[in-house]
N, C-alpha and C. Protein backbone atom coordinates (compact mmCIF):
# COMPACT_ATOMS: atom_id res chain seq x y z
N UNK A 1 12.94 -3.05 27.73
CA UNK A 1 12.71 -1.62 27.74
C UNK A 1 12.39 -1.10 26.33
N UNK A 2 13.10 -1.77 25.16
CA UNK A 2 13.15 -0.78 24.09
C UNK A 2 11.34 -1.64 23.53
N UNK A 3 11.25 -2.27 23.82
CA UNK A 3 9.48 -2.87 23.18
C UNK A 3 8.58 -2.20 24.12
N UNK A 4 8.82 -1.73 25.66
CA UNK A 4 7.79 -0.77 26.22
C UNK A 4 7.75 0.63 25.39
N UNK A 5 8.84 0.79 24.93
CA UNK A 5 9.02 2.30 24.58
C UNK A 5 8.76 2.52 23.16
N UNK A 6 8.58 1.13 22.26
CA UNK A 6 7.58 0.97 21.00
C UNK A 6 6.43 0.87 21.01
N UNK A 7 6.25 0.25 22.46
CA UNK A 7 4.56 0.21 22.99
C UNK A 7 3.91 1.67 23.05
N UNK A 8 4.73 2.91 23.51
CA UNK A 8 4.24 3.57 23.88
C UNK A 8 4.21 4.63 22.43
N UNK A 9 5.22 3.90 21.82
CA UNK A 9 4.80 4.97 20.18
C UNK A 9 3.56 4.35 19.73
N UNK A 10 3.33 3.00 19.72
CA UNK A 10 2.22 2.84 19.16
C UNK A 10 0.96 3.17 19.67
N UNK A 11 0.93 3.64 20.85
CA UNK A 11 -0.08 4.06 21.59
C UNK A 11 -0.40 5.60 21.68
N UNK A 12 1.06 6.16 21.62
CA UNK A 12 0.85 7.39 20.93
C UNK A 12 0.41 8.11 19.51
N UNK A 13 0.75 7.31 18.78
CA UNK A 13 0.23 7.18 17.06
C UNK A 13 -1.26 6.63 17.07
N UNK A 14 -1.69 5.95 18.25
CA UNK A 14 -3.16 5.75 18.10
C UNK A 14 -4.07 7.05 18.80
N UNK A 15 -3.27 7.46 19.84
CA UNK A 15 -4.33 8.52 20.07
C UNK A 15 -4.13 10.12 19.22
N UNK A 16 -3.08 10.24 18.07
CA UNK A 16 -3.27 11.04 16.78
C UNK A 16 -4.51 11.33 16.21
N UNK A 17 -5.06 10.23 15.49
CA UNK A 17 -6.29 10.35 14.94
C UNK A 17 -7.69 10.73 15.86
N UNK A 18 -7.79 9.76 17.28
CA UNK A 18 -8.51 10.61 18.10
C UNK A 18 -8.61 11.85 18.57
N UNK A 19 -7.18 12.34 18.69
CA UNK A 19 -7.23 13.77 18.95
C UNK A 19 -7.61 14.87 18.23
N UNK A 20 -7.71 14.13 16.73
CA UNK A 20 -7.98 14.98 15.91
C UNK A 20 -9.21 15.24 15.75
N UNK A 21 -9.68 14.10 15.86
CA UNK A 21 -11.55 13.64 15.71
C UNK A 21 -12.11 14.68 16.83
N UNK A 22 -11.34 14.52 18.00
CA UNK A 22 -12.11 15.32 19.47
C UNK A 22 -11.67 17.10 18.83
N UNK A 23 -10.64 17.13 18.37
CA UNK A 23 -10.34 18.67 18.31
C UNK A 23 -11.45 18.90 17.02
N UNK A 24 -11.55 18.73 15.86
CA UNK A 24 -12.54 18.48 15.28
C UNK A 24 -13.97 18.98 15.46
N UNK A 25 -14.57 17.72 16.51
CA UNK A 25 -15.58 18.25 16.83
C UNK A 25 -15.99 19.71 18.09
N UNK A 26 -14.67 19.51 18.57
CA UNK A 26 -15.03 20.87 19.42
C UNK A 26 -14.83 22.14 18.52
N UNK A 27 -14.03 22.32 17.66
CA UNK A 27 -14.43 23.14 16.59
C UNK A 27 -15.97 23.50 16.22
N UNK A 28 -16.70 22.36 16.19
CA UNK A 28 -18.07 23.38 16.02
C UNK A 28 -18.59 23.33 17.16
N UNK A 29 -18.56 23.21 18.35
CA UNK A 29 -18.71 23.51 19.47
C UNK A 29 -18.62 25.15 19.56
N UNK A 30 -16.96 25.66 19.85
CA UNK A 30 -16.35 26.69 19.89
C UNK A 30 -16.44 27.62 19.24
N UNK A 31 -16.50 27.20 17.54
CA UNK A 31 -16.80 28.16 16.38
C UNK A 31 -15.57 28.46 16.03
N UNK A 32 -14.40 28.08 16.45
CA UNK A 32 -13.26 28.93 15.90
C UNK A 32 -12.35 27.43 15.89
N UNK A 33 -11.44 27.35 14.83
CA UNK A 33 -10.48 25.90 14.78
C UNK A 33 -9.63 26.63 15.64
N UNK A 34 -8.79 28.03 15.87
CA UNK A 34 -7.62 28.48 16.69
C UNK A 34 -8.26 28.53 18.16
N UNK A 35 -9.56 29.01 18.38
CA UNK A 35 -10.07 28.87 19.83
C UNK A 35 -9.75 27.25 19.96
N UNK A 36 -10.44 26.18 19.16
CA UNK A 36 -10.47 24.84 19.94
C UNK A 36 -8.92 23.98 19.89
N UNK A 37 -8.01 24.52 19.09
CA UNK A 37 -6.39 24.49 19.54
C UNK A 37 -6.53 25.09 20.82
N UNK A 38 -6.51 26.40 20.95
CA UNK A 38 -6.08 26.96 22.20
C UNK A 38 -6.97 25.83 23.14
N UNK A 39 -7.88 25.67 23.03
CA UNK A 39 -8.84 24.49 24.24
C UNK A 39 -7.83 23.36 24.53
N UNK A 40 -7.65 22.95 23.58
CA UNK A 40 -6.68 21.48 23.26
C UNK A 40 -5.12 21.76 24.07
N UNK A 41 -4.33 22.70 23.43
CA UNK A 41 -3.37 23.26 24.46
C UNK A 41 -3.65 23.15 25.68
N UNK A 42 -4.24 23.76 26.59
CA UNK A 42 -4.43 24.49 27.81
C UNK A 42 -4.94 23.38 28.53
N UNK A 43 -5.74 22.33 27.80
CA UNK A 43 -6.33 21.03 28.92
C UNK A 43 -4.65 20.49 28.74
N UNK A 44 -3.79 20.40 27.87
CA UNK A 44 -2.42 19.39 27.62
C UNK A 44 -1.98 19.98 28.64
N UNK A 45 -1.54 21.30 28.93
CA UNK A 45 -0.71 22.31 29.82
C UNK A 45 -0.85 22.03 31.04
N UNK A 46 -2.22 21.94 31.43
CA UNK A 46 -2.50 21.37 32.58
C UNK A 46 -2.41 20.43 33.41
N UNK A 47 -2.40 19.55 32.41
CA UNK A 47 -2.16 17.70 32.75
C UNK A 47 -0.55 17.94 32.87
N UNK A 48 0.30 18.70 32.18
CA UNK A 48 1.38 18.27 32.12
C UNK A 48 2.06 19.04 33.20
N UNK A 49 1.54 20.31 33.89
CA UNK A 49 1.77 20.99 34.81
C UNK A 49 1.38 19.72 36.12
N UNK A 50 0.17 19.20 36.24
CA UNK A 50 -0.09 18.15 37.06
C UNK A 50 0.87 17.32 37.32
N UNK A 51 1.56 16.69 36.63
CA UNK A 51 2.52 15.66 36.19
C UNK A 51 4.01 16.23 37.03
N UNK A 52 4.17 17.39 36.62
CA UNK A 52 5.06 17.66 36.34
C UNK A 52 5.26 18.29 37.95
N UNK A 53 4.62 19.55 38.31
CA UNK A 53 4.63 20.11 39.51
C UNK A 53 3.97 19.27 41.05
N UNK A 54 3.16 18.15 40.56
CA UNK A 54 2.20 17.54 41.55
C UNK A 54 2.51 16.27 41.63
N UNK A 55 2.53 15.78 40.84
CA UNK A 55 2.68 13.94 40.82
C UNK A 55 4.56 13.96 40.92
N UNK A 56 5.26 14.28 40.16
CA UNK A 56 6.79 14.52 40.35
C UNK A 56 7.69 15.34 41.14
N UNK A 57 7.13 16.24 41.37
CA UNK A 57 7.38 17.30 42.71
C UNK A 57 8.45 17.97 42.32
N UNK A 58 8.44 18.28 40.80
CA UNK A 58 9.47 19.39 39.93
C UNK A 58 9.26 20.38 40.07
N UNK A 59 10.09 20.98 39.63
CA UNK A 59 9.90 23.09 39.86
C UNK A 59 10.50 23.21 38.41
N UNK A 60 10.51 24.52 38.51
CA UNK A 60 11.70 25.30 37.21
C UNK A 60 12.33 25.50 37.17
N UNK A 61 13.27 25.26 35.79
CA UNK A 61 14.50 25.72 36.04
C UNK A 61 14.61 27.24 36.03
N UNK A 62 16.43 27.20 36.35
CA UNK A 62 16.67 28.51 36.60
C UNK A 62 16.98 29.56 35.55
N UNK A 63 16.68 30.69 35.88
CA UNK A 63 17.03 31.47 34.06
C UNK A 63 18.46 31.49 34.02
N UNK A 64 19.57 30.95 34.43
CA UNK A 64 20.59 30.56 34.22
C UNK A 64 20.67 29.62 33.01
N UNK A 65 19.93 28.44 33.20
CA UNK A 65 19.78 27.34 32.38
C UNK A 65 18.80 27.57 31.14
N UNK A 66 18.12 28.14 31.26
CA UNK A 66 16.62 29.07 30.37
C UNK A 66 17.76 29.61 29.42
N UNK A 67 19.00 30.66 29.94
CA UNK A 67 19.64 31.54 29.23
C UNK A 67 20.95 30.45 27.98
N UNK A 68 21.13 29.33 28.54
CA UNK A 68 21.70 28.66 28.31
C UNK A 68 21.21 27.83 26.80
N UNK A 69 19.12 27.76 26.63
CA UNK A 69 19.55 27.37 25.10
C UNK A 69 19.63 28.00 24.09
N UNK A 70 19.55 27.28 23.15
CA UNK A 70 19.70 27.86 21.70
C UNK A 70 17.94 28.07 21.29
N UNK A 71 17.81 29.21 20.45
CA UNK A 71 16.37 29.41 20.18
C UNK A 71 15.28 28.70 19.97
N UNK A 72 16.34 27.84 18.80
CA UNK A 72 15.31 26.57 18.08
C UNK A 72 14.58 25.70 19.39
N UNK A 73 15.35 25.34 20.15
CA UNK A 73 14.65 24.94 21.00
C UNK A 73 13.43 25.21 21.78
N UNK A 74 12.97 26.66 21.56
CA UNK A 74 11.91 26.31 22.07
C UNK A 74 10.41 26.60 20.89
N UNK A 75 11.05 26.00 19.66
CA UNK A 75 10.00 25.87 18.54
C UNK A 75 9.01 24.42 18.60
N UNK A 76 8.96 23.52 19.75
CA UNK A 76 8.65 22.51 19.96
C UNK A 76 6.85 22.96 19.94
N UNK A 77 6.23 23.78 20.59
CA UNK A 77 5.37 23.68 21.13
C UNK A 77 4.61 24.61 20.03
N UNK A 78 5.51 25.51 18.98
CA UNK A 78 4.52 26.13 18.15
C UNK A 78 4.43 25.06 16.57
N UNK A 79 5.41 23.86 16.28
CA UNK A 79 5.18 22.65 15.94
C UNK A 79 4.23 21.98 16.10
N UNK A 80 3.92 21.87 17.33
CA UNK A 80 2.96 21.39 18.21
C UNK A 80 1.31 21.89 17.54
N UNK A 81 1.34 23.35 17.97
CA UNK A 81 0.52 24.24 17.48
C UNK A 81 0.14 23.95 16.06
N UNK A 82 1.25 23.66 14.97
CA UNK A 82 1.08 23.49 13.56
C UNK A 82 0.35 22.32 13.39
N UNK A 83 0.70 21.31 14.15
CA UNK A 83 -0.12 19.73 14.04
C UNK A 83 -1.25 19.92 14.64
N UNK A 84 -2.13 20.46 15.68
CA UNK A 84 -3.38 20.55 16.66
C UNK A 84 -4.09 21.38 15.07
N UNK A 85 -3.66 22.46 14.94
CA UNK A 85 -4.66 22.72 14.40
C UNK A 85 -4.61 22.82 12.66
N UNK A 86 -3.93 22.39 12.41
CA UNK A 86 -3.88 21.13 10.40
C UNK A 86 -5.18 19.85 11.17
N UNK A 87 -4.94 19.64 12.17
CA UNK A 87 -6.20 18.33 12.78
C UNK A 87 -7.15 18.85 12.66
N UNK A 88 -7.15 19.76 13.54
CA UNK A 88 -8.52 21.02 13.42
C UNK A 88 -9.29 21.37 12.13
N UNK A 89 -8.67 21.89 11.19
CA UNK A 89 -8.99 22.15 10.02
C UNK A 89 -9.10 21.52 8.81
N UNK A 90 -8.64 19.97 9.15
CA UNK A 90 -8.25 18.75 8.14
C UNK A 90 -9.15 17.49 8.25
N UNK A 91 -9.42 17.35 9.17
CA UNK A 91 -10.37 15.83 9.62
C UNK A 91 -11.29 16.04 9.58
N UNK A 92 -12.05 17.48 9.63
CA UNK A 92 -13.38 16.92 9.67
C UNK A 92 -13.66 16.96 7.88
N UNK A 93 -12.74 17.53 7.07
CA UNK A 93 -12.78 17.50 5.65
C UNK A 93 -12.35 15.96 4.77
N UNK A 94 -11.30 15.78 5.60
CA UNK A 94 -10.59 14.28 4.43
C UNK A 94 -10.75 13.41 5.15
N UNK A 95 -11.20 13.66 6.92
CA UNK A 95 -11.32 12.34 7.25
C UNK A 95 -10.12 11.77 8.41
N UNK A 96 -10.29 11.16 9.59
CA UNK A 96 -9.02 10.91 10.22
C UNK A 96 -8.18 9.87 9.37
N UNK A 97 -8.27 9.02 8.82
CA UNK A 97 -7.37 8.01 8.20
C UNK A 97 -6.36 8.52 7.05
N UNK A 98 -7.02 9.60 6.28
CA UNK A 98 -6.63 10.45 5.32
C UNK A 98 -5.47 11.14 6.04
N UNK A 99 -6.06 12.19 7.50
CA UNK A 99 -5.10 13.10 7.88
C UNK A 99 -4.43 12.45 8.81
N UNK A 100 -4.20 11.21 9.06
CA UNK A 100 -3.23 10.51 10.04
C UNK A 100 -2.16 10.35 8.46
N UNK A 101 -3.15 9.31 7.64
CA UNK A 101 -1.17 8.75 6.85
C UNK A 101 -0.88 10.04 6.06
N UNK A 102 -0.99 10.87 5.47
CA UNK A 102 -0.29 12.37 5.34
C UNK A 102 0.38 12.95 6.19
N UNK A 103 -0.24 12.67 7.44
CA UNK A 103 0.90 13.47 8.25
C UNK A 103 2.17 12.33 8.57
N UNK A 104 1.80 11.16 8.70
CA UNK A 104 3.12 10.05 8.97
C UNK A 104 3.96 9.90 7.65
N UNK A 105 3.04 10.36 6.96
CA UNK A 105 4.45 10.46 5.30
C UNK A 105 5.27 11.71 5.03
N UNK A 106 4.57 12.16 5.86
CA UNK A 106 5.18 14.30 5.98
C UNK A 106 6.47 13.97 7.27
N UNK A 107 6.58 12.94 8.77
CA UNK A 107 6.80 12.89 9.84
C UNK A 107 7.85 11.85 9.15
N UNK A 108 7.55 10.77 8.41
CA UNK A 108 8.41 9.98 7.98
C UNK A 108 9.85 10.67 6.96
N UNK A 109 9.36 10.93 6.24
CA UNK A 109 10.10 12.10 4.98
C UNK A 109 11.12 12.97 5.74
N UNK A 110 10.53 13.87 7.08
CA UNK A 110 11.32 14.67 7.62
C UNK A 110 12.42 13.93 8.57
N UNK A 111 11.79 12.59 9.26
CA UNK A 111 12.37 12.00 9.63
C UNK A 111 13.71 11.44 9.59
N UNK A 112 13.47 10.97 8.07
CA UNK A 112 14.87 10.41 7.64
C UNK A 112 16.11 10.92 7.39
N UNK A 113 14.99 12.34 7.10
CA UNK A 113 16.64 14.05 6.67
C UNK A 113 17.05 14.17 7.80
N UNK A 114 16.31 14.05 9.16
CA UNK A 114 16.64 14.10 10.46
C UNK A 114 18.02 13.20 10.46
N UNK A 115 17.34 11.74 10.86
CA UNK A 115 18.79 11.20 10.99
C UNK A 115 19.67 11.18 9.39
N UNK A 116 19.44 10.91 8.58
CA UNK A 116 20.76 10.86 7.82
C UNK A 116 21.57 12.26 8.02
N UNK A 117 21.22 13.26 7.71
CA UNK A 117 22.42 14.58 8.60
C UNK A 117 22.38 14.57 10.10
N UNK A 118 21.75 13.98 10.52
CA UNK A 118 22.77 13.87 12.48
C UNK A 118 21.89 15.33 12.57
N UNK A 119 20.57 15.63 12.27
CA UNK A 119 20.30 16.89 12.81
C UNK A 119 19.59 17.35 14.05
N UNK A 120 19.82 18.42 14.58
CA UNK A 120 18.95 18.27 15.87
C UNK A 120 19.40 17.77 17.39
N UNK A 121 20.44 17.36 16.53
CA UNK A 121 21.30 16.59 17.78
C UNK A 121 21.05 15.66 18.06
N UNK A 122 20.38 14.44 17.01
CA UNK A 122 20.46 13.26 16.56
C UNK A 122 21.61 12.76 16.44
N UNK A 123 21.28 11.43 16.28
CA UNK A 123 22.62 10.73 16.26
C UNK A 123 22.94 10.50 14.67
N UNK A 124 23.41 10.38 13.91
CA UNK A 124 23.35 9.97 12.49
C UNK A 124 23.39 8.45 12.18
N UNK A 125 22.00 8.36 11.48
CA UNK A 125 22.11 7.04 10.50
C UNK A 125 21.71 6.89 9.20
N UNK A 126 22.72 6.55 8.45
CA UNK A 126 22.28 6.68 7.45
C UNK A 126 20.92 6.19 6.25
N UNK A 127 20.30 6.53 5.46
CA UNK A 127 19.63 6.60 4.96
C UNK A 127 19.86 5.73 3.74
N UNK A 128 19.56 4.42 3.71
CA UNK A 128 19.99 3.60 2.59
C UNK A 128 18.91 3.38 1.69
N UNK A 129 18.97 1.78 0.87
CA UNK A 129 17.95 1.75 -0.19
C UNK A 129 16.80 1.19 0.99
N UNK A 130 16.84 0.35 1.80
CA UNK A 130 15.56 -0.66 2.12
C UNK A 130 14.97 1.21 2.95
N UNK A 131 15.29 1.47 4.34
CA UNK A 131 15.15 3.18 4.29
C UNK A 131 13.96 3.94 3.57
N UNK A 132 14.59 4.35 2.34
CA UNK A 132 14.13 4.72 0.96
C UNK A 132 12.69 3.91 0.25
N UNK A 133 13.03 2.54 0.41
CA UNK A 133 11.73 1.86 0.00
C UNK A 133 10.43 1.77 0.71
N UNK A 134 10.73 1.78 2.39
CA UNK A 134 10.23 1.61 3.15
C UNK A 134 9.64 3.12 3.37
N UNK A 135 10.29 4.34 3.05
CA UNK A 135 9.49 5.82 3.10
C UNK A 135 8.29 5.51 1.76
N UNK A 136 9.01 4.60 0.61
CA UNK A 136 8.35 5.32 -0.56
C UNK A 136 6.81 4.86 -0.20
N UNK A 137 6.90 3.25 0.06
CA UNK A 137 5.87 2.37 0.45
C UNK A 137 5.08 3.04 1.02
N UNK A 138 5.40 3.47 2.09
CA UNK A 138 4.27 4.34 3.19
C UNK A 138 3.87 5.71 2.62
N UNK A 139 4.67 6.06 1.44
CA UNK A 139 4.31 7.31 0.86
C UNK A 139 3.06 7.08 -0.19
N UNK A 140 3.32 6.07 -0.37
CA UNK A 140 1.88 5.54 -1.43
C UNK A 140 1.18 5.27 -0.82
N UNK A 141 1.32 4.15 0.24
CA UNK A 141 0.03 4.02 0.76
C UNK A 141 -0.92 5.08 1.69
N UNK A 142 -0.67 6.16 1.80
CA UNK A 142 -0.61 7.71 2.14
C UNK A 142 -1.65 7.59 0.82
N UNK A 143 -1.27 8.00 -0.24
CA UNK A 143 -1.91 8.57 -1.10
C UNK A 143 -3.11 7.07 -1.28
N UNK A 144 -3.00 6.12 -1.37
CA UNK A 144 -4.06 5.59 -1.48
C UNK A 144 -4.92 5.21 -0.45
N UNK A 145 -4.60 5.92 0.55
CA UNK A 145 -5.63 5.97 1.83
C UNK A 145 -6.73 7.33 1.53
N UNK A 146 -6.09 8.57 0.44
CA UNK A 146 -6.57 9.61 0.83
C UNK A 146 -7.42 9.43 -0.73
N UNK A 147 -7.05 8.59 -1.55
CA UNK A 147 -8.32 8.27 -2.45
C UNK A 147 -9.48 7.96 -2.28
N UNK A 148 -10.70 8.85 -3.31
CA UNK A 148 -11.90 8.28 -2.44
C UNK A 148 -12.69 7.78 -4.10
């Protein structure tokens, strides 16, 4: 199970840079980088409404449970929003390889503050030297991907 579920990060980290490339070019399609986010959204929304209401045969919850979280929680999707369109406005300038390892050294970095304080409702682990070497590594090679 846990190597399907690495399979599927790595498959998710590969379609990053494509998505960016496709949001990208529909940008000059559209004329607007926030119109071709909103495009990008609304085809995701859909598929996931598909998924979700059609293929799984889910409903919604109740505003009982709605009333039940905490705010932060539902900052997921304007996060979301922040990454679609930095793609939008970033790749077709530096390039997908550029704006993939910047953002995995930005995702890595936040990462680690994640688990070493247990935040989020993570589990806590700590943040040692190999950790540390292994952010710095990928933090350089970040910057020498975005050298031209």
């Amino acid at each position: 199970m846990r190597e399907m579920l690495m399979a599927l990060a790595v498959l998710a980290g590969g379609a990053l840079p494509v998505q960016a490339a496709i949001n990208g070019q529909l940008r000059g399609f559209v004329g607007s980088p926030v119109l071709a986010s909103l495009i990008s959204f609304a085809m995701g929304t859909l598929v996931l409404g598909a998924i979700h209401f059609v293929a799984l045969g889910g409903g919604l919850p109740s505003l009982a449970t709605v009333a039940r979280t905490s705010p932060w929680m539902w900052l997921g999707g304007p996060l979301g929003t922040l990454f679609v369109l930095a793609g939008v406005l970033v790749t077709p300038k530096i390039g997908a390889a550029s704006m993939i390892a910047l953002v995995i050294a930005g995702q890595l970095c936040v990462a680690l503050l994640l688990d070493h304080f247990a935040l989020i409702g993570l589990p806590g682990r700590e943040v040692g030297a190999l950790r540390i070497l292994g952010a710095g590594l990928l933090v350089a090679g970040a910057l020498l991907i975005t050298r031209n």
